[in-house]
PDB file of N, CA and C in Angstrom:
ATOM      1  N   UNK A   1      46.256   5.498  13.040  1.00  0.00           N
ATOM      2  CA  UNK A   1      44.931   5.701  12.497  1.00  0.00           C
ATOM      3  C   UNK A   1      44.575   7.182  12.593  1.00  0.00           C
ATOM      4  N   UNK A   2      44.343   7.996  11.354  1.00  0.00           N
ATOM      5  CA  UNK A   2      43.955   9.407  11.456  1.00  0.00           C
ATOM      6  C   UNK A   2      42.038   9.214  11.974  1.00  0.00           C
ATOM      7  N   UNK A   3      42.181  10.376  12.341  1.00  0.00           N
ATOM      8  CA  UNK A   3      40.137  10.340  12.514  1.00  0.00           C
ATOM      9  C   UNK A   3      39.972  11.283  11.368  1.00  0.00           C
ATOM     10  N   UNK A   4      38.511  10.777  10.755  1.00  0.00           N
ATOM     11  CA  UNK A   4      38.199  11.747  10.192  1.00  0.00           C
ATOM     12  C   UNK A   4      36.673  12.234  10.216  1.00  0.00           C
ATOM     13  N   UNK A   5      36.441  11.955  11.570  1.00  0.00           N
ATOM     14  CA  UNK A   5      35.227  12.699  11.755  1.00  0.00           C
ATOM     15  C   UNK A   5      34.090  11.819  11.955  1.00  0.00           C
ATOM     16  N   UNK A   6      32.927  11.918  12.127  1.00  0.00           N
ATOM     17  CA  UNK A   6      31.888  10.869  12.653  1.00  0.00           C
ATOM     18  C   UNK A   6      31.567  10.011  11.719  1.00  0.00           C
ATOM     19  N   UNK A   7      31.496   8.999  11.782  1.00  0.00           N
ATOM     20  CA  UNK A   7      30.957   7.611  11.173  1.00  0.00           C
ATOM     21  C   UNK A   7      29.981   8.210  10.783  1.00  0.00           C
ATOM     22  N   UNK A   8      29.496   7.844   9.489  1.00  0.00           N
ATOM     23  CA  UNK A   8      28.288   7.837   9.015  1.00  0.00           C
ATOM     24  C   UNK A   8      28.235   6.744   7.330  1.00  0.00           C
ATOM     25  N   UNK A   9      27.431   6.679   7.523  1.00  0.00           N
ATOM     26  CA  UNK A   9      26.835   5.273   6.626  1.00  0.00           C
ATOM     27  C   UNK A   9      26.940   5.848   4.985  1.00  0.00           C
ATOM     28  N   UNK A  10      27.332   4.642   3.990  1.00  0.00           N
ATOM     29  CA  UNK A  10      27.385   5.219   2.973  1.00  0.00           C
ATOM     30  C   UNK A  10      26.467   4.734   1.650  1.00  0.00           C
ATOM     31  N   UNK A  11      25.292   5.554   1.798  1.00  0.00           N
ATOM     32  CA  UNK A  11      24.102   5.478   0.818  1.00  0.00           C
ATOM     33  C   UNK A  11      24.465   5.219  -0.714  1.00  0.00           C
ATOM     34  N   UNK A  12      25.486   5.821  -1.128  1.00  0.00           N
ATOM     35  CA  UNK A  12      25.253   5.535  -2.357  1.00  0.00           C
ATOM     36  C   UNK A  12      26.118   4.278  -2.576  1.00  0.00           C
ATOM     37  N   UNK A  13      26.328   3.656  -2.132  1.00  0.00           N
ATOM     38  CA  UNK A  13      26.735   2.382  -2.275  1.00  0.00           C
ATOM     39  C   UNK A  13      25.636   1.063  -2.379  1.00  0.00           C
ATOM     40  N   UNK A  14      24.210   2.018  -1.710  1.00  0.00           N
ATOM     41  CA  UNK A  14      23.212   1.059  -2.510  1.00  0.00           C
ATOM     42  C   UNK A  14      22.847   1.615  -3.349  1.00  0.00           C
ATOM     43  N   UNK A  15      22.866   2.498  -4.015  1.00  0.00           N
ATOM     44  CA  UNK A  15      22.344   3.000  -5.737  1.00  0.00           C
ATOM     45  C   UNK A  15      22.322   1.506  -6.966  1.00  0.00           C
ATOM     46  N   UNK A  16      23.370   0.944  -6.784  1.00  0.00           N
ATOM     47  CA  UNK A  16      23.068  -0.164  -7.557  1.00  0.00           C
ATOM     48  C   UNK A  16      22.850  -1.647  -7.209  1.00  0.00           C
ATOM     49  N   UNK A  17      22.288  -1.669  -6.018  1.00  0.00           N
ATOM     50  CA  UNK A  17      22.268  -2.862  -5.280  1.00  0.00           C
ATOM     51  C   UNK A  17      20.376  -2.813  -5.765  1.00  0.00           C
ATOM     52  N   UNK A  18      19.927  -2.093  -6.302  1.00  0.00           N
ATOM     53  CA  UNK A  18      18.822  -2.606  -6.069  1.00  0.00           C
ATOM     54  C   UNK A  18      17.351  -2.525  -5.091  1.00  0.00           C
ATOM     55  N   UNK A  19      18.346  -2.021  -4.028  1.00  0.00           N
ATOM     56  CA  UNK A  19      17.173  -2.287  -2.656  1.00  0.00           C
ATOM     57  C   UNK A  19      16.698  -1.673  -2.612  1.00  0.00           C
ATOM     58  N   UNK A  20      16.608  -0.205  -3.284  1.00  0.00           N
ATOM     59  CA  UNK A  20      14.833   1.230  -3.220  1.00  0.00           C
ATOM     60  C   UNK A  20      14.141   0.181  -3.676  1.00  0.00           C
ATOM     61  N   UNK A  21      14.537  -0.307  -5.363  1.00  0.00           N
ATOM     62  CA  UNK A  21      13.435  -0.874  -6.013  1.00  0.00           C
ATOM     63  C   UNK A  21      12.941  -2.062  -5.363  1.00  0.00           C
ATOM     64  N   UNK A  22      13.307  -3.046  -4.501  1.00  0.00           N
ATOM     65  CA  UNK A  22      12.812  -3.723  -3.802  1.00  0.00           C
ATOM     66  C   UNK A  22      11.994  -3.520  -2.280  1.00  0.00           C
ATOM     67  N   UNK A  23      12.404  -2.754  -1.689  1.00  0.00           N
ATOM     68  CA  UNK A  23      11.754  -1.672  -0.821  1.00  0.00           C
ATOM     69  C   UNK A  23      10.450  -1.155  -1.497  1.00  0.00           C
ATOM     70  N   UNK A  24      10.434  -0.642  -2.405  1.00  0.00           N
ATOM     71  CA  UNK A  24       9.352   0.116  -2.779  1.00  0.00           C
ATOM     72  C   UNK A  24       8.406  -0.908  -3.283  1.00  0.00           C
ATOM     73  N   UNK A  25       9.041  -1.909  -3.639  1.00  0.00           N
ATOM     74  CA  UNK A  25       7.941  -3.375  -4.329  1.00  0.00           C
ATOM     75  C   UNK A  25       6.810  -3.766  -2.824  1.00  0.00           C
ATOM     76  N   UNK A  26       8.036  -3.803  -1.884  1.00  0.00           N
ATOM     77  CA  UNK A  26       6.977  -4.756  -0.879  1.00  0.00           C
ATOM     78  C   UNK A  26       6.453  -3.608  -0.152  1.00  0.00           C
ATOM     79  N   UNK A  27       6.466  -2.479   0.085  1.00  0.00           N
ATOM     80  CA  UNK A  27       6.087  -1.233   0.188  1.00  0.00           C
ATOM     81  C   UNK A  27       4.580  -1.418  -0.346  1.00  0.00           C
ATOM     82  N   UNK A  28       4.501  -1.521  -1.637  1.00  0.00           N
ATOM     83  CA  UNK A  28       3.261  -1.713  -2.283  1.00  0.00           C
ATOM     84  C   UNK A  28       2.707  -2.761  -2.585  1.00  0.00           C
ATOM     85  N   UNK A  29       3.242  -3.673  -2.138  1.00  0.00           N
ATOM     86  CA  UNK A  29       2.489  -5.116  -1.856  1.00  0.00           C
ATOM     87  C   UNK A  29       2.099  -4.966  -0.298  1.00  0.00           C
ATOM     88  N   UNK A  30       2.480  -4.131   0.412  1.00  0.00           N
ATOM     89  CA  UNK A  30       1.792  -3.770   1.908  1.00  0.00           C
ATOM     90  C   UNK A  30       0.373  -3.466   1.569  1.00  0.00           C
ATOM     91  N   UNK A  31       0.877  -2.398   1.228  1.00  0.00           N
ATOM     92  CA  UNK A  31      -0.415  -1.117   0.884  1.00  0.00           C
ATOM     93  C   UNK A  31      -1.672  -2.004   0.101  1.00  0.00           C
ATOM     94  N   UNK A  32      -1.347  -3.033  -0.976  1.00  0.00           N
ATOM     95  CA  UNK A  32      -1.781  -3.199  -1.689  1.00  0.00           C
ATOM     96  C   UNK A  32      -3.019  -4.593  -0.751  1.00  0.00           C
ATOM     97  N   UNK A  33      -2.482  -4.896  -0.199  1.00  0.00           N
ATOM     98  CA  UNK A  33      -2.783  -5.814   1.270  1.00  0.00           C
ATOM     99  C   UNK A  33      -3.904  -5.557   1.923  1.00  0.00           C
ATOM    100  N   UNK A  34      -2.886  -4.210   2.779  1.00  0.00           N
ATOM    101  CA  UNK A  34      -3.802  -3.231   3.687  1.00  0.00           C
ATOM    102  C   UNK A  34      -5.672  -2.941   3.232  1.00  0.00           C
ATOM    103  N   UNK A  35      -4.866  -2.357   2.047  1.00  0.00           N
ATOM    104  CA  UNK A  35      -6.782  -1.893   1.739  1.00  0.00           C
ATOM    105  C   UNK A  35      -7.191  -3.219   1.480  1.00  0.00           C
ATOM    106  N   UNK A  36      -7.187  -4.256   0.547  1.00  0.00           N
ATOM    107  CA  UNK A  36      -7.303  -5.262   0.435  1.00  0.00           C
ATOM    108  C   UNK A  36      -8.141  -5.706   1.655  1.00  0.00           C
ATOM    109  N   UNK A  37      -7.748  -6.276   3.286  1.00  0.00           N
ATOM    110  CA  UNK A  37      -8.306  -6.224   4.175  1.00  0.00           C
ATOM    111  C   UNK A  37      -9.468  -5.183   4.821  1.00  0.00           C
ATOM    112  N   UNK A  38      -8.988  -4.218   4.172  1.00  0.00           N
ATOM    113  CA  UNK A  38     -10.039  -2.576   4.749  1.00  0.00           C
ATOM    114  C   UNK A  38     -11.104  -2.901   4.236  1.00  0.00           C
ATOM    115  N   UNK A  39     -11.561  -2.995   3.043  1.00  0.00           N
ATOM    116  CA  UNK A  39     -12.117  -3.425   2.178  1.00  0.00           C
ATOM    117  C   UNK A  39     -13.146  -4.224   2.618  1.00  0.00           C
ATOM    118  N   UNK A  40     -12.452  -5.903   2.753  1.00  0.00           N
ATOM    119  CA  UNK A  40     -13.152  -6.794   2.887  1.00  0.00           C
ATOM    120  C   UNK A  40     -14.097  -6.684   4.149  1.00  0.00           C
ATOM    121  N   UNK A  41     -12.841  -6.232   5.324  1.00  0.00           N
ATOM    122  CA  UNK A  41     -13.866  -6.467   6.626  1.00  0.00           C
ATOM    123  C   UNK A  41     -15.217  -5.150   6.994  1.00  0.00           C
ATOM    124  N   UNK A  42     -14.717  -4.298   6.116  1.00  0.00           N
ATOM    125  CA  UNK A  42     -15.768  -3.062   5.782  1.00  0.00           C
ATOM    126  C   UNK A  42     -16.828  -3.729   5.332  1.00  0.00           C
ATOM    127  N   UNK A  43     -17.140  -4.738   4.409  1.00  0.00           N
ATOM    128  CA  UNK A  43     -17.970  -5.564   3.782  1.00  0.00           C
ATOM    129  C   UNK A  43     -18.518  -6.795   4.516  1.00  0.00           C
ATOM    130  N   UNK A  44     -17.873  -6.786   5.443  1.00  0.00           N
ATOM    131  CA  UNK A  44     -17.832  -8.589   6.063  1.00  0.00           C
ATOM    132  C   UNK A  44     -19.139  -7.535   7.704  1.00  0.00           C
ATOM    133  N   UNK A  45     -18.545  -6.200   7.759  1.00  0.00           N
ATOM    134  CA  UNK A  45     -18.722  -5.563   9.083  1.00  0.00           C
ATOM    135  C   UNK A  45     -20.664  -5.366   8.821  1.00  0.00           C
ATOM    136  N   UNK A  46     -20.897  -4.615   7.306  1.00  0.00           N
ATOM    137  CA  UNK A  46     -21.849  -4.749   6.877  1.00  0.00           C
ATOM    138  C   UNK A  46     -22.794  -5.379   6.782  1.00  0.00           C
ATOM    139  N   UNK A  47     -22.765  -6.687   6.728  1.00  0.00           N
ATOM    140  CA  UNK A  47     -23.489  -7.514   6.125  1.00  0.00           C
ATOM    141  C   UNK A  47     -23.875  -8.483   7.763  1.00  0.00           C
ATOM    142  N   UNK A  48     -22.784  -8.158   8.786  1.00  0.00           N
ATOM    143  CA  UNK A  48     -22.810  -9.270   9.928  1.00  0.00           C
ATOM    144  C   UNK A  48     -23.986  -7.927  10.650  1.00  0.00           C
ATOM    145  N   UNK A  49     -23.787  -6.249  10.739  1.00  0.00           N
ATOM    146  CA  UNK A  49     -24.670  -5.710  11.212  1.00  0.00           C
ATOM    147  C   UNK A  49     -26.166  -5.820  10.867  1.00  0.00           C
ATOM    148  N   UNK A  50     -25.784  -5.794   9.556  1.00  0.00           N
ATOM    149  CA  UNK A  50     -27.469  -5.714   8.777  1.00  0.00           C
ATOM    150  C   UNK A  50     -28.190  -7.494   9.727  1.00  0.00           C
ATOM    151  N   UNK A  51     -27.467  -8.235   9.546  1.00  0.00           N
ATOM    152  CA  UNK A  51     -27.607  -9.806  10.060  1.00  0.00           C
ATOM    153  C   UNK A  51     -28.146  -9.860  11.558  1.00  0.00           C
ATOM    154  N   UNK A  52     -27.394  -9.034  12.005  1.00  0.00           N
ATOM    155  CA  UNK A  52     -27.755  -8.889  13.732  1.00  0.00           C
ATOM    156  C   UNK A  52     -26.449  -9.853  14.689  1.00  0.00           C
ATOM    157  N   UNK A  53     -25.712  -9.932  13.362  1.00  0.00           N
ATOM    158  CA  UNK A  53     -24.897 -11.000  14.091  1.00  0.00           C
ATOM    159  C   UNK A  53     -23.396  -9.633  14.690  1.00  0.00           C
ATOM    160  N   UNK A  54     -23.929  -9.918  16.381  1.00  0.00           N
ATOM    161  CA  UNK A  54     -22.710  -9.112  16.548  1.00  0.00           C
ATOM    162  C   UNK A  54     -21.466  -9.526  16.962  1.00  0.00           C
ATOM    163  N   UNK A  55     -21.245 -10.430  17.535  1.00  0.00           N
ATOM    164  CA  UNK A  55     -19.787 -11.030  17.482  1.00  0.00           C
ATOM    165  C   UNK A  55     -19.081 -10.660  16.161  1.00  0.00           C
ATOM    166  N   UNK A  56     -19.455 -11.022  15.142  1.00  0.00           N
ATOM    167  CA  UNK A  56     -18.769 -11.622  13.435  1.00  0.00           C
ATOM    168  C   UNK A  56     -18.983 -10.070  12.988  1.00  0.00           C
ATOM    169  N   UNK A  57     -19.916  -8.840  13.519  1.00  0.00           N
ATOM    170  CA  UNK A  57     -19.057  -7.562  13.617  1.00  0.00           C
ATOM    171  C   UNK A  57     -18.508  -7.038  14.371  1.00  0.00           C
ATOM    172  N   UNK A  58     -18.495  -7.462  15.867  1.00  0.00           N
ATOM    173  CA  UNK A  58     -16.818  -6.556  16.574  1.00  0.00           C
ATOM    174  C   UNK A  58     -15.755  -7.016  15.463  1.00  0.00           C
ATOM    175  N   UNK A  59     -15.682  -8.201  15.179  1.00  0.00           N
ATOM    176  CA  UNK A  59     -14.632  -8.695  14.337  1.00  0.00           C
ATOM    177  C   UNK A  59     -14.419  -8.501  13.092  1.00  0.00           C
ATOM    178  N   UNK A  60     -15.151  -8.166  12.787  1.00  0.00           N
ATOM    179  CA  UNK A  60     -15.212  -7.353  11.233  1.00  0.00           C
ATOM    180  C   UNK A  60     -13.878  -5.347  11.272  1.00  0.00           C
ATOM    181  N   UNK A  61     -15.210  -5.360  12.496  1.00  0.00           N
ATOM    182  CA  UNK A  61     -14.909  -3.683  12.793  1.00  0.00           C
ATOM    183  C   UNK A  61     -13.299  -3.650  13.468  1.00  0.00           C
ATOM    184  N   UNK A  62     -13.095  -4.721  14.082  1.00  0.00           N
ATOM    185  CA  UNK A  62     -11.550  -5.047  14.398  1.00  0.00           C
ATOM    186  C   UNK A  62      -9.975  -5.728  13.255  1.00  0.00           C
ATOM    187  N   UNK A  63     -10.841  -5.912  12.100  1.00  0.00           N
ATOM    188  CA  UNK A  63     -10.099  -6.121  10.714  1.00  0.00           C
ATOM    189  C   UNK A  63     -10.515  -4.785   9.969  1.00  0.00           C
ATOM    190  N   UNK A  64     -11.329  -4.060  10.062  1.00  0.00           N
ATOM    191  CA  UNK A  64     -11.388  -2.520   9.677  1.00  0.00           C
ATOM    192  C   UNK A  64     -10.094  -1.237  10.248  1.00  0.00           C
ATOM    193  N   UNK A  65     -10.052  -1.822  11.653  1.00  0.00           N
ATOM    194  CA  UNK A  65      -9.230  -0.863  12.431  1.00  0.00           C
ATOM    195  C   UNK A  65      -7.278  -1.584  11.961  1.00  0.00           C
ATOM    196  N   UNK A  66      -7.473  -2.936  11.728  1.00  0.00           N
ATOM    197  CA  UNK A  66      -5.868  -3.361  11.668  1.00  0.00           C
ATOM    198  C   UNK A  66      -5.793  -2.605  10.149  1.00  0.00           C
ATOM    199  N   UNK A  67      -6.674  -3.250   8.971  1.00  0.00           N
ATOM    200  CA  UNK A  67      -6.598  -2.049   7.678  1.00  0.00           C
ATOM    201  C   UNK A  67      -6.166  -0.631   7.548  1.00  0.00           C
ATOM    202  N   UNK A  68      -6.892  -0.493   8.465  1.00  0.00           N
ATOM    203  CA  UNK A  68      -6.523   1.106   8.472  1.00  0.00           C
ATOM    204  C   UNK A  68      -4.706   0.946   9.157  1.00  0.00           C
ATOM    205  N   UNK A  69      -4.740   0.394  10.109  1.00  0.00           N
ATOM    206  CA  UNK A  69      -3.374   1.060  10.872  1.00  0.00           C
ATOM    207  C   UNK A  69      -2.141   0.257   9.761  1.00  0.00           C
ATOM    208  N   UNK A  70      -2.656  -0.508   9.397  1.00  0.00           N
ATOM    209  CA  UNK A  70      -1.416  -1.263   8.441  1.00  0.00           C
ATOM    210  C   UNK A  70      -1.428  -0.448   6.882  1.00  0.00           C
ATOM    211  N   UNK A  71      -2.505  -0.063   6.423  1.00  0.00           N
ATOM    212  CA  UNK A  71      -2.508   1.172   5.555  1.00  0.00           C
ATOM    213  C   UNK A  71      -1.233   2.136   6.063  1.00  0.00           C
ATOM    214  N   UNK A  72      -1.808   2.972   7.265  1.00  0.00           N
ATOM    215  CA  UNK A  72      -1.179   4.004   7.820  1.00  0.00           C
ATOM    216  C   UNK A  72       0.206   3.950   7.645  1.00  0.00           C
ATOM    217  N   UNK A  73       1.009   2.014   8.556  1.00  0.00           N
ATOM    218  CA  UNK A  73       2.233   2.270   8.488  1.00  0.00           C
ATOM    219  C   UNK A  73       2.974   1.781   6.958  1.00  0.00           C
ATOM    220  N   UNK A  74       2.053   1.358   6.150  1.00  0.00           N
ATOM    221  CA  UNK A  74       3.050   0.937   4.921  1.00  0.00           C
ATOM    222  C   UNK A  74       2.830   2.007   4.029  1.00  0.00           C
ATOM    223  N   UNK A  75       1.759   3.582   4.426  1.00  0.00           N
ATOM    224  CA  UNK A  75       2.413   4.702   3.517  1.00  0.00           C
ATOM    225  C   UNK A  75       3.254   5.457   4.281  1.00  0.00           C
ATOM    226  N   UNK A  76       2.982   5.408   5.827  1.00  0.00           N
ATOM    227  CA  UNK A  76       3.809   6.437   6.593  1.00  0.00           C
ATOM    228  C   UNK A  76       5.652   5.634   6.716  1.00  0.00           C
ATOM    229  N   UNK A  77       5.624   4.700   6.150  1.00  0.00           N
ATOM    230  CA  UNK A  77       7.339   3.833   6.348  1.00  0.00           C
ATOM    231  C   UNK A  77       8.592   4.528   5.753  1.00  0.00           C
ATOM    232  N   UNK A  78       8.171   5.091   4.858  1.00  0.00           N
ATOM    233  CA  UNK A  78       9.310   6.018   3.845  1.00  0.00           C
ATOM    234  C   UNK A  78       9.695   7.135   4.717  1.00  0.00           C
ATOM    235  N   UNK A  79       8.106   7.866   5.203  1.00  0.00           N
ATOM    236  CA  UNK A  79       8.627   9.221   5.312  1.00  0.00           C
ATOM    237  C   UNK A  79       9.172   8.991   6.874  1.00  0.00           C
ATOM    238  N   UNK A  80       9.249   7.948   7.779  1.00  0.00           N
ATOM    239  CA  UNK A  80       9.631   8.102   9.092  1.00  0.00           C
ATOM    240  C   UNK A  80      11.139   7.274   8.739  1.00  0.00           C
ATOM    241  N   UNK A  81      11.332   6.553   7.779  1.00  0.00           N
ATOM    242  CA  UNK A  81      12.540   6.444   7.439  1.00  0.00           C
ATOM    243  C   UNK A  81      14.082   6.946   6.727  1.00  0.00           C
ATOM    244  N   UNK A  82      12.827   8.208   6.206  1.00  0.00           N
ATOM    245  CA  UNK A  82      13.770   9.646   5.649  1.00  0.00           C
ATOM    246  C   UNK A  82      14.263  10.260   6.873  1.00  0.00           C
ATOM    247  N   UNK A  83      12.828  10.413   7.649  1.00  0.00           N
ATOM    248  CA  UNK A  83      13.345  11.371   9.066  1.00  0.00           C
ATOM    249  C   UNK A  83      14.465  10.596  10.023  1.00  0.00           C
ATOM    250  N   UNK A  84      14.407   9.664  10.194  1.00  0.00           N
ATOM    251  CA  UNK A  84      15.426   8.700  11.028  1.00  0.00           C
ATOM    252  C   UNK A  84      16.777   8.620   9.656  1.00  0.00           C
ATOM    253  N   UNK A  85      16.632   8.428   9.100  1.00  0.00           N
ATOM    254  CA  UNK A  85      18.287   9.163   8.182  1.00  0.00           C
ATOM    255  C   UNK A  85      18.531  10.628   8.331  1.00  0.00           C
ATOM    256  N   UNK A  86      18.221  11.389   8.250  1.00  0.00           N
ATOM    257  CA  UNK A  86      18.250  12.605   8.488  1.00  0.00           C
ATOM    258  C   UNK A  86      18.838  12.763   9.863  1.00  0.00           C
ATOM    259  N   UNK A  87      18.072  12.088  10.922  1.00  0.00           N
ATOM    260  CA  UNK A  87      18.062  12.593  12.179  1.00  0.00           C
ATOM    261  C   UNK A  87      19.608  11.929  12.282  1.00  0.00           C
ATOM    262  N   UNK A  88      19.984  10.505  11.800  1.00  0.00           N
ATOM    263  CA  UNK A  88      21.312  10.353  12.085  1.00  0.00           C
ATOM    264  C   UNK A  88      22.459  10.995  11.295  1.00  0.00           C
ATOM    265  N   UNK A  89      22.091  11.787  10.518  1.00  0.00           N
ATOM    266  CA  UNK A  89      23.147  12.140  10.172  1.00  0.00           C
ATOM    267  C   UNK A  89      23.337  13.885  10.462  1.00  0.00           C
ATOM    268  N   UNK A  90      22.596  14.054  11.316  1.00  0.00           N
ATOM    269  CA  UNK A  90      22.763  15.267  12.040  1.00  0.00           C
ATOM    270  C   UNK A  90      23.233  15.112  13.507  1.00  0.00           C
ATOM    271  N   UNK A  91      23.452  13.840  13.799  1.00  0.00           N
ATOM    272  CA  UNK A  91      23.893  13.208  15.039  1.00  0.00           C
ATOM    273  C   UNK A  91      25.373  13.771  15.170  1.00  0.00           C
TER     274      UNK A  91
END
């Protein structure tokens, strides 16, 4: 067995498999989610303050905060998944 140097993974062998374009689908069925929820409990948070009802807004304001962070990671997923390819192939 000759060596020929460090293992590393071979990307373009998914070029026609498909999987960016499927990646990027549920990518934006995240996102598309995310605010979706931001949204609602922004509205749900509103209407329970104006009400006086505060239980049904911690819980509002706690489907405001998952919106946001599930926003965060289904736009931030690409670019920490570029950097973690990168980073391994400088390994």
């Amino acid at each position: 067995m000759i060596w020929t140097g460090p293992v590393s993974p071979d990307f373009a062998a998914l070029e026609g498999t498909g999987l960016y374009t499927v990646v990027g689908a549920l990518l934006t069925v995240a996102l598309i989610a995310a605010v979706g929820v931001l949204v609602t409990s922004g509205i749900l948070w509103a209407i329970a303050v104006h009400s006086a009802n505060w239980h049904q807004a911690a819980r509002a304001r706690f489907g405001v905060l998952l919106g946001l962070g599930g926003a965060a990671l289904a736009g931030g997923v690409m670019a920490l998944a570029n950097w973690l390819v990168a980073a391994g192939n400088s390994l």
